[in-house]
C-alpha atoms as a PDB file:
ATOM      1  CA  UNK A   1     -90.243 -24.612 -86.944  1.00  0.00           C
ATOM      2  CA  UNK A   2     -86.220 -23.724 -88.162  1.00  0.00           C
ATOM      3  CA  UNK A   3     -86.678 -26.862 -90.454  1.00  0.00           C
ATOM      4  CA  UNK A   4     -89.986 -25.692 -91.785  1.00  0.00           C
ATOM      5  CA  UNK A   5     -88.845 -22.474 -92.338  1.00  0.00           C
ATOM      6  CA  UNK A   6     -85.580 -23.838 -94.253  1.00  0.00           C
ATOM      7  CA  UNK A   7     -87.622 -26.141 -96.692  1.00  0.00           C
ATOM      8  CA  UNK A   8     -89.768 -22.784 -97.627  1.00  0.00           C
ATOM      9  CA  UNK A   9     -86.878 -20.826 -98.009  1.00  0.00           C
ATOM     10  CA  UNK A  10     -84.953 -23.365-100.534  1.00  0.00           C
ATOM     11  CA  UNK A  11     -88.647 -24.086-102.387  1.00  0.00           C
ATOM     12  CA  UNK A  12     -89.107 -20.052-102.493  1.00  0.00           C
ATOM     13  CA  UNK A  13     -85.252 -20.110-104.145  1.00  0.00           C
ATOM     14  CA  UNK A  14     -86.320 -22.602-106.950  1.00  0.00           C
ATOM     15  CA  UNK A  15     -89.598 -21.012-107.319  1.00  0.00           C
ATOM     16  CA  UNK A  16     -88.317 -17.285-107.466  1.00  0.00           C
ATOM     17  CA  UNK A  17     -85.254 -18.621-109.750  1.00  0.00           C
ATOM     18  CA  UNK A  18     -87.394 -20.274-112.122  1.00  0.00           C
ATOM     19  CA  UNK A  19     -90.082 -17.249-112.134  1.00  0.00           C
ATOM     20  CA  UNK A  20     -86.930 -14.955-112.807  1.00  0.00           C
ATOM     21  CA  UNK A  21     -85.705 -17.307-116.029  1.00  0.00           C
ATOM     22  CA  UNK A  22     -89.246 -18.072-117.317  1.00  0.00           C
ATOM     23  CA  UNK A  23     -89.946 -13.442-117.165  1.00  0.00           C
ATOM     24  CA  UNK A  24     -86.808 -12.757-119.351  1.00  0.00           C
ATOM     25  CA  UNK A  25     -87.180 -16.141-121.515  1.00  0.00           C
ATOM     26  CA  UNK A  26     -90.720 -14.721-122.530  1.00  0.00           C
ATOM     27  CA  UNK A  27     -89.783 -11.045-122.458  1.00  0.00           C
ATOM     28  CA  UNK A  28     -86.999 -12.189-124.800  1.00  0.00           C
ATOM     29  CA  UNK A  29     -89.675 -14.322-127.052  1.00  0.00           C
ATOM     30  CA  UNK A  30     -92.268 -11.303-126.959  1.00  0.00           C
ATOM     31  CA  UNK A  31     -91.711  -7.697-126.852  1.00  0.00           C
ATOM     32  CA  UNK A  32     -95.194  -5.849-125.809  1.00  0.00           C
ATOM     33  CA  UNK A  33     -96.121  -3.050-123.773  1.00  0.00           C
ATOM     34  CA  UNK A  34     -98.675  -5.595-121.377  1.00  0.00           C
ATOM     35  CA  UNK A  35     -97.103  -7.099-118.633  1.00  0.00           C
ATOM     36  CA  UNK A  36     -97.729 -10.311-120.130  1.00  0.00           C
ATOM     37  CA  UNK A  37     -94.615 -12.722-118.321  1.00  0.00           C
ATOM     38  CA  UNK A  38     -95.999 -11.960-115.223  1.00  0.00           C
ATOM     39  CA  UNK A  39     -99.597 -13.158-116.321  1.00  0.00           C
ATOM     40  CA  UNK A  40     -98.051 -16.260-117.714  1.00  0.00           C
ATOM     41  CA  UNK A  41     -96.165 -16.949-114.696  1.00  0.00           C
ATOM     42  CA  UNK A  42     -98.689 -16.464-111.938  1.00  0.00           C
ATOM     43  CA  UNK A  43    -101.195 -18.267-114.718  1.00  0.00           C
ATOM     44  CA  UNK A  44     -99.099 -21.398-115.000  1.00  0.00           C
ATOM     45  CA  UNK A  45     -98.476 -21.407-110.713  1.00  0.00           C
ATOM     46  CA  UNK A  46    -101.942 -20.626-110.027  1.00  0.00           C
ATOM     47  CA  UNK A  47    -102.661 -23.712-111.592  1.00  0.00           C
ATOM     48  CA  UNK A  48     -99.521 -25.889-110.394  1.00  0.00           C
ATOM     49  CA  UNK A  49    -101.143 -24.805-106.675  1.00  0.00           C
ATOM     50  CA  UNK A  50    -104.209 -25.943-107.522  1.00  0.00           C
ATOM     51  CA  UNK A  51    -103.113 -29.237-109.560  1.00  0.00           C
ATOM     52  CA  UNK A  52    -100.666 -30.360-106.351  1.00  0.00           C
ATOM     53  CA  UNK A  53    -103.163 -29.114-103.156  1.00  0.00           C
ATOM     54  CA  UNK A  54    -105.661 -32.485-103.492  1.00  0.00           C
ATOM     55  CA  UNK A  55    -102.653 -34.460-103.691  1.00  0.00           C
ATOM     56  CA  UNK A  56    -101.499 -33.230-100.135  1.00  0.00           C
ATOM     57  CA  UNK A  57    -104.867 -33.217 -98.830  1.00  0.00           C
ATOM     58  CA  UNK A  58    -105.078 -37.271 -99.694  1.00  0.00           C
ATOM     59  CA  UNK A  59    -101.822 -38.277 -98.721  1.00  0.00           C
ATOM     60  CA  UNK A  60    -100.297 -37.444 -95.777  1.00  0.00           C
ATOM     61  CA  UNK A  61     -97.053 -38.026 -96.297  1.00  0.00           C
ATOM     62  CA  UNK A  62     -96.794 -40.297 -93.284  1.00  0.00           C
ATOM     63  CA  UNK A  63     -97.405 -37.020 -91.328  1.00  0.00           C
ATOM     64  CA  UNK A  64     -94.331 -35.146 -92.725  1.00  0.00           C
ATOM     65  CA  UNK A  65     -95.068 -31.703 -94.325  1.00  0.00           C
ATOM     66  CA  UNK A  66     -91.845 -31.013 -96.174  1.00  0.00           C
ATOM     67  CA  UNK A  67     -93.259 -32.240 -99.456  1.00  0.00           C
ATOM     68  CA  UNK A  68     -96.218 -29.701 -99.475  1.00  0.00           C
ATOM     69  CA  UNK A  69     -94.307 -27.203 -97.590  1.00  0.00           C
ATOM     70  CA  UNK A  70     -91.405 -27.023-100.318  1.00  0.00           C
ATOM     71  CA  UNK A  71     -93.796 -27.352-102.704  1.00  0.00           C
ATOM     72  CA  UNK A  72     -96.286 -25.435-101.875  1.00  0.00           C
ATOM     73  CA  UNK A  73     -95.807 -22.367 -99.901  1.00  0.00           C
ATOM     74  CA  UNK A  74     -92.040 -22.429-101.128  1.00  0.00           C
ATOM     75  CA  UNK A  75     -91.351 -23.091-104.556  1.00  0.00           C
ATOM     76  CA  UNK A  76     -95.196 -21.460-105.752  1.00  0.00           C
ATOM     77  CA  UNK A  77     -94.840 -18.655-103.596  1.00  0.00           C
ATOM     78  CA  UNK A  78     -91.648 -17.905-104.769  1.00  0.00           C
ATOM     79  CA  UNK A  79     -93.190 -18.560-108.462  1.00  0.00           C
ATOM     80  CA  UNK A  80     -95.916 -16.528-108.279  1.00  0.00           C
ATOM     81  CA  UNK A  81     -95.485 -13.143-108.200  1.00  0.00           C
ATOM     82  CA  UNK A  82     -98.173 -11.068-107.111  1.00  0.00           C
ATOM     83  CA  UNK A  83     -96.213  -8.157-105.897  1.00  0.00           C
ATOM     84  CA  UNK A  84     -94.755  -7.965-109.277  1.00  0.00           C
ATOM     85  CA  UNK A  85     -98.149  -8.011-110.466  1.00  0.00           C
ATOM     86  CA  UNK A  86     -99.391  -4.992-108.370  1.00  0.00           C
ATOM     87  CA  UNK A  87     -95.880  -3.137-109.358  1.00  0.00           C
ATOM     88  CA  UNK A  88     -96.337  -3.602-113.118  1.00  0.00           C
ATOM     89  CA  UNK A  89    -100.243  -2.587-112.636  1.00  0.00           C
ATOM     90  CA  UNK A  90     -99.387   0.617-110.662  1.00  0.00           C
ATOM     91  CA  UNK A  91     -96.654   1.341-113.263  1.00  0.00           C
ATOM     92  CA  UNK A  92     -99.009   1.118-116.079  1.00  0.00           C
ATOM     93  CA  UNK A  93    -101.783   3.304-114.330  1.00  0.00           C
ATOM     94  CA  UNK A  94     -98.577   5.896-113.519  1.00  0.00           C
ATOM     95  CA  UNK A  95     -98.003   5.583-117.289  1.00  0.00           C
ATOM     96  CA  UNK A  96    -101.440   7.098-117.670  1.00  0.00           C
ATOM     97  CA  UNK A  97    -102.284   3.637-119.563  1.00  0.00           C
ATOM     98  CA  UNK A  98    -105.662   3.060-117.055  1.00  0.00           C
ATOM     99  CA  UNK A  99    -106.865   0.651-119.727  1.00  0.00           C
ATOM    100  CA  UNK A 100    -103.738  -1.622-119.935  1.00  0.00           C
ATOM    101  CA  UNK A 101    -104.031  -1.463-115.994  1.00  0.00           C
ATOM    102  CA  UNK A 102    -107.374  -2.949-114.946  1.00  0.00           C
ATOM    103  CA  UNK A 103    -107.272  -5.192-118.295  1.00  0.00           C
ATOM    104  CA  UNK A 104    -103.757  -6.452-116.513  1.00  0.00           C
ATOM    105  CA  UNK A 105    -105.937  -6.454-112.898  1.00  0.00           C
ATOM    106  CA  UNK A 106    -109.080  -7.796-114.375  1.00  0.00           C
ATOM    107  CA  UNK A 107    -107.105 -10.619-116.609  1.00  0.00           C
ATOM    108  CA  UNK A 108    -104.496 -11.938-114.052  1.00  0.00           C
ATOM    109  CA  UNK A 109    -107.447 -12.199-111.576  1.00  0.00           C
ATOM    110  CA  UNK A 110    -109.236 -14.083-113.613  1.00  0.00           C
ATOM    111  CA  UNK A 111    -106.629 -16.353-115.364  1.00  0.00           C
ATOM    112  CA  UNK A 112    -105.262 -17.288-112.109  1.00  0.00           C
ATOM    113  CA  UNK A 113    -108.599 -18.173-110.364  1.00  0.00           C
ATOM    114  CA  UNK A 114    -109.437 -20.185-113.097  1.00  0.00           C
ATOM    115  CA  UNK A 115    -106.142 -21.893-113.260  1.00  0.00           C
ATOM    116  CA  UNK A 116    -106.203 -23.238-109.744  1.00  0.00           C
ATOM    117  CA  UNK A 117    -109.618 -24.149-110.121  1.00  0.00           C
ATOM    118  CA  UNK A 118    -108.870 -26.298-112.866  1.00  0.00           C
ATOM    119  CA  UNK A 119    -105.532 -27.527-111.270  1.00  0.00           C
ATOM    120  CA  UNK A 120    -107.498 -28.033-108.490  1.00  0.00           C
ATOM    121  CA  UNK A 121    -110.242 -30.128-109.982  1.00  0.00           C
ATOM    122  CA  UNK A 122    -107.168 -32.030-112.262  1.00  0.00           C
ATOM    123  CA  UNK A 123    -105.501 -32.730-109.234  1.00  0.00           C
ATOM    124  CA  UNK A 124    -108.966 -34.123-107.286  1.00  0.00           C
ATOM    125  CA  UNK A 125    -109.052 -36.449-110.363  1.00  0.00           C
ATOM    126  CA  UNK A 126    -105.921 -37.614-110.348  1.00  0.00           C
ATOM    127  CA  UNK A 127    -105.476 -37.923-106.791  1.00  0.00           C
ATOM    128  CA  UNK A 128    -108.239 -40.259-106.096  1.00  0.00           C
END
């Protein structure tokens, strides 16, 4: 259980690290008023989860879990960010910008659902 814990901490370091350089490398690259970092990121880890999940479900790793454990619950939930998300929404709606909100709701939502299912179905291909 320690171990486990300690190979989702370190992936949730890489993951949160790399979410961190990818929002200000795109904030840097585009200045707008829409969250639109965040969307990228938890577009782009939405689909890494679902690309690398069919590859853990057909291996197993000779029974060891730190693979899909660092991987998975570590590095993509430190990646994704769907706290930020929900911040940045209720920001927008305390902005008065209601529009800009449930576009940001209504797109992330739907970006990231259709990411992992096509990372998902990727992956299933793949991973035959």
């Amino acid at each position: 259980m320690i171990k486990a814990a300690l190979i989702v901490g370190l992936g949730s370091f890489v993951g949160g690290s790399l979410r961190y350089l990818s929002v200000v490398w795109i904030n840097r690259k585009v200045e707008v008023d829409f969250p639109l970092a965040i969307l990228l990121v938890n577009t782009v880890g939405s689909f890494a989860i679902g690309f690398i999940t069919p590859g853990f479900e057909r291996f197993s790793w000779g029974g060891d879990a730190t693979l899909p454990l660092l991987l998975s619950a570590g590095m993509m939930g430190g990646f994704t960010t769907f706290s930020a998300f929900s911040l940045q929404t209720l920001k927008l709606m305390q902005m008065g910008s209601w529009g800009l909100a449930a576009i940001n709701a209504i797109v992330s939502v739907l970006c990231c659902i259709i990411s992992v299912f096509i990372g998902f179905k990727l992956g299933q291909t793949l991973f035959r």
